[in-house]
C-alpha atoms as a PDB file:
ATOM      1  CA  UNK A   1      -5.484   4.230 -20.668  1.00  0.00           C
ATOM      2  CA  UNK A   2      -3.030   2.014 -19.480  1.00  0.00           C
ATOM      3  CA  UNK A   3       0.056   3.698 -17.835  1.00  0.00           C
ATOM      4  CA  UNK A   4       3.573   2.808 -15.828  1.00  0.00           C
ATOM      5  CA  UNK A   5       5.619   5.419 -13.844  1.00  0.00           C
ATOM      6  CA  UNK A   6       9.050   4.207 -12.559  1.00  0.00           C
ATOM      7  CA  UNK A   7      11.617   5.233 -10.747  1.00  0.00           C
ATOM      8  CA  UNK A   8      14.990   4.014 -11.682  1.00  0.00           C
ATOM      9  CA  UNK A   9      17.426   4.427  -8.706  1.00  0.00           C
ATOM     10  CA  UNK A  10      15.177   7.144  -7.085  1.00  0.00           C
ATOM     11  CA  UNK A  11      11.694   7.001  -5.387  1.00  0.00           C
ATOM     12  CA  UNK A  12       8.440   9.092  -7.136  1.00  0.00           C
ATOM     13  CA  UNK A  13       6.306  10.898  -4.930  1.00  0.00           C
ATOM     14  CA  UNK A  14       2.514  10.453  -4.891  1.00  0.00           C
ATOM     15  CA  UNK A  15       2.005  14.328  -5.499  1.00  0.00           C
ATOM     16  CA  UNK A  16       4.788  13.995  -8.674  1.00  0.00           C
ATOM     17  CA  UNK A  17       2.980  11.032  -9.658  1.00  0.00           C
ATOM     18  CA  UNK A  18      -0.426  13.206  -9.652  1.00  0.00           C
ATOM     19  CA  UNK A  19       1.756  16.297 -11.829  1.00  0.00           C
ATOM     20  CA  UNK A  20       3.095  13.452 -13.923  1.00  0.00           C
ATOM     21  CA  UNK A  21      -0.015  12.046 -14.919  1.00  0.00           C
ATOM     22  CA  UNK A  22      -1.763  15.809 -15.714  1.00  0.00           C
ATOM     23  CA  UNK A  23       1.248  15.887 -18.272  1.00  0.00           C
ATOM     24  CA  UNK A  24       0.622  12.532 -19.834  1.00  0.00           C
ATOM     25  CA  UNK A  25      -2.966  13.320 -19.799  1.00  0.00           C
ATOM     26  CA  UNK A  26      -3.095  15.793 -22.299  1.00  0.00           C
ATOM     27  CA  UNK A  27      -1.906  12.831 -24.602  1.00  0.00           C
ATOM     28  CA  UNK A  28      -5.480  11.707 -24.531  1.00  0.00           C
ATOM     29  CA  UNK A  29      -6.720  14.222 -27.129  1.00  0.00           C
ATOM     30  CA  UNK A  30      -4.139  11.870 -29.934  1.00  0.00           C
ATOM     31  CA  UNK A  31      -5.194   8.625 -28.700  1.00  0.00           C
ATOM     32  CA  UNK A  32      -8.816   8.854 -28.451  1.00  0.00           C
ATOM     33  CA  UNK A  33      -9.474   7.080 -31.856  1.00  0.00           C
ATOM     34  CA  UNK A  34      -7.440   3.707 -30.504  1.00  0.00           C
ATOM     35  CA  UNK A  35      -9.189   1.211 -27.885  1.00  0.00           C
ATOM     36  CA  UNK A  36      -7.625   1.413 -24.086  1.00  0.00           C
ATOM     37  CA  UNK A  37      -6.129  -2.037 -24.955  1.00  0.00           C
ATOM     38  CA  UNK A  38      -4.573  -1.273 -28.261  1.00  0.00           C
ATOM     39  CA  UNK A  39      -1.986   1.687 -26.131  1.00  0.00           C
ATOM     40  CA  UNK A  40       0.253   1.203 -22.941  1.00  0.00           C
ATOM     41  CA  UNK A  41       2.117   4.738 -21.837  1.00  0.00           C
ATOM     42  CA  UNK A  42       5.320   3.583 -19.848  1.00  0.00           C
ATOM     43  CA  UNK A  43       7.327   7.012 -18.050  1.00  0.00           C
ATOM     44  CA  UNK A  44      10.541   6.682 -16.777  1.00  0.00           C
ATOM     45  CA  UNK A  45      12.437   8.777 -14.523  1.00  0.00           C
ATOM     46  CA  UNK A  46      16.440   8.791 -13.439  1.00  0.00           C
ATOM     47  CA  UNK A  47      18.740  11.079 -11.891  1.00  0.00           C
ATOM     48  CA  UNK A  48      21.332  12.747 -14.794  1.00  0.00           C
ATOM     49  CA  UNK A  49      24.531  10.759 -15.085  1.00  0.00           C
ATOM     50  CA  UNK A  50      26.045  14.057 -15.687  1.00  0.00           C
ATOM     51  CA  UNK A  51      24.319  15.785 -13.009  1.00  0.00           C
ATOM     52  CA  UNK A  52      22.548  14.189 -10.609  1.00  0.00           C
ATOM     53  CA  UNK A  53      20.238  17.150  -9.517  1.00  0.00           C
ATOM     54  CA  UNK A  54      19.007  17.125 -13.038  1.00  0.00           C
ATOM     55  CA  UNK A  55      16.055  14.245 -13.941  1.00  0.00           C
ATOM     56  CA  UNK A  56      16.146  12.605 -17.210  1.00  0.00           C
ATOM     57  CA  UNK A  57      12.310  11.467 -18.346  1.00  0.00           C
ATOM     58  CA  UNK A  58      11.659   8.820 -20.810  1.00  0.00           C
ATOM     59  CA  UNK A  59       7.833   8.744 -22.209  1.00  0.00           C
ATOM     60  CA  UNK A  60       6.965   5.731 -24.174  1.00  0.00           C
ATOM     61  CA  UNK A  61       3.965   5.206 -26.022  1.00  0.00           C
ATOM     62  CA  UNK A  62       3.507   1.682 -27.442  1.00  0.00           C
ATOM     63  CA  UNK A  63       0.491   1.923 -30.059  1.00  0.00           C
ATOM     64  CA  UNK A  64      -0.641  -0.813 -32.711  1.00  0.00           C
ATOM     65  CA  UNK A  65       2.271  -1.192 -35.277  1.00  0.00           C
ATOM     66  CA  UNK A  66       4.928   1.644 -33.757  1.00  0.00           C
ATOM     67  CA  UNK A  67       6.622   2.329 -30.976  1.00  0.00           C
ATOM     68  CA  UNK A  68       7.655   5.962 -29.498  1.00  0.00           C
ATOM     69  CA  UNK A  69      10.076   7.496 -27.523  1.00  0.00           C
ATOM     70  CA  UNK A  70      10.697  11.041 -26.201  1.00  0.00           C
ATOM     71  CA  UNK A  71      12.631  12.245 -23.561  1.00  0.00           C
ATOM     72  CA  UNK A  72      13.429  15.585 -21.200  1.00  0.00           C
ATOM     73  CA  UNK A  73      15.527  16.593 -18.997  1.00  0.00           C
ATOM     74  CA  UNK A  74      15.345  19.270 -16.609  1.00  0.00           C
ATOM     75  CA  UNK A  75      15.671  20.372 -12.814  1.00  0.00           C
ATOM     76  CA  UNK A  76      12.444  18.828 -11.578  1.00  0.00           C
ATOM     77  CA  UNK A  77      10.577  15.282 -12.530  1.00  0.00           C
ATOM     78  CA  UNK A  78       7.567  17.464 -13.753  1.00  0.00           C
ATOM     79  CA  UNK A  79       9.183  19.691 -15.735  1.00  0.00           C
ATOM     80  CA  UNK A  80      11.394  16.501 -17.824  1.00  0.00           C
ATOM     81  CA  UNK A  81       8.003  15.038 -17.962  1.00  0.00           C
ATOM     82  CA  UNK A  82       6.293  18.020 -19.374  1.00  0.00           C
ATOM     83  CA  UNK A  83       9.275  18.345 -22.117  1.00  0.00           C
ATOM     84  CA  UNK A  84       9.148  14.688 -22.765  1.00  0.00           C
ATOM     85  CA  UNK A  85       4.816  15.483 -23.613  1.00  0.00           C
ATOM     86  CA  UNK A  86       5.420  18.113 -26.110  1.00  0.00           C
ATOM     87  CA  UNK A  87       8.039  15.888 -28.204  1.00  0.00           C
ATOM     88  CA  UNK A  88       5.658  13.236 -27.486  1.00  0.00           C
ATOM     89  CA  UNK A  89       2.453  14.997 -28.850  1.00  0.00           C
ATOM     90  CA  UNK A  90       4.617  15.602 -32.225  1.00  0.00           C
ATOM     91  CA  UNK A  91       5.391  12.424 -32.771  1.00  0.00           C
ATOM     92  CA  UNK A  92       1.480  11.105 -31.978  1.00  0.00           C
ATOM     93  CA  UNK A  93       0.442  14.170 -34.938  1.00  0.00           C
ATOM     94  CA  UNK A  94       3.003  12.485 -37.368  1.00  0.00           C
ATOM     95  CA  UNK A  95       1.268   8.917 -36.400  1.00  0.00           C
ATOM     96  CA  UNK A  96      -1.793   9.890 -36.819  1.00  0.00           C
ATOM     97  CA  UNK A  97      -1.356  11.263 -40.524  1.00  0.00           C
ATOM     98  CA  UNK A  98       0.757   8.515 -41.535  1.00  0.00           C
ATOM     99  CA  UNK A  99      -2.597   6.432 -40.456  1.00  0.00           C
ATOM    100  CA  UNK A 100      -4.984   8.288 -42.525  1.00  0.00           C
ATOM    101  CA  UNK A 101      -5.992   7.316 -45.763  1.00  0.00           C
ATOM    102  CA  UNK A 102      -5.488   8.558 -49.174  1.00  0.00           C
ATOM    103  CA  UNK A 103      -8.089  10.483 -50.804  1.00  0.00           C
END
């Protein structure tokens, strides 16, 4: 699986990298019918314009013919993250049965 975390005007910890990717790992049970080259998983993480103690998360998953976006926001990188996953793993279910074929 090919992955990015960034930092947009604020610096990720190793150990929040490590929670991070626990989070986007449980992605893994939607994707396992694609080829590692055929996905790229891009997270990105800024401080709240509205409040800056808050973390917005941005989780994009860039598959074969769609592109998806979900985001959090919460108190903590981990926790955006994790929010960002469950929107995420809804929008990988609806993927995959739009893929499937018509009986």
């Amino acid at each position: 699986m090919a992955y990015q975390i960034v930092g947009i005007d604020m610096e990720v910890p190793e150990e929040t990298q490590a929670q991070i990717l626990e989070h986007i790992g449980k992605l893994d049970k939607f994707l396992t019918d694609l080829p590692d080259d055929t996905f790229y998983i891009r997270v990105a993480l800024n401080h709240n314009q509205r409040n800056p103690k808050w973390t917005d998360a941005l989780v994009d998953v860039a598959l074969p013919h769609a592109k998806l976006l979900a985001r959090g926001k919460a108190s903590t990188a981990e926790h955006a993250v994790h929010l960002a996953v469950i929107d995420m793993e809804r929008q990988l279910r609806e993927y995959k049965e739009r893929l499937k074929p018509f009986p």
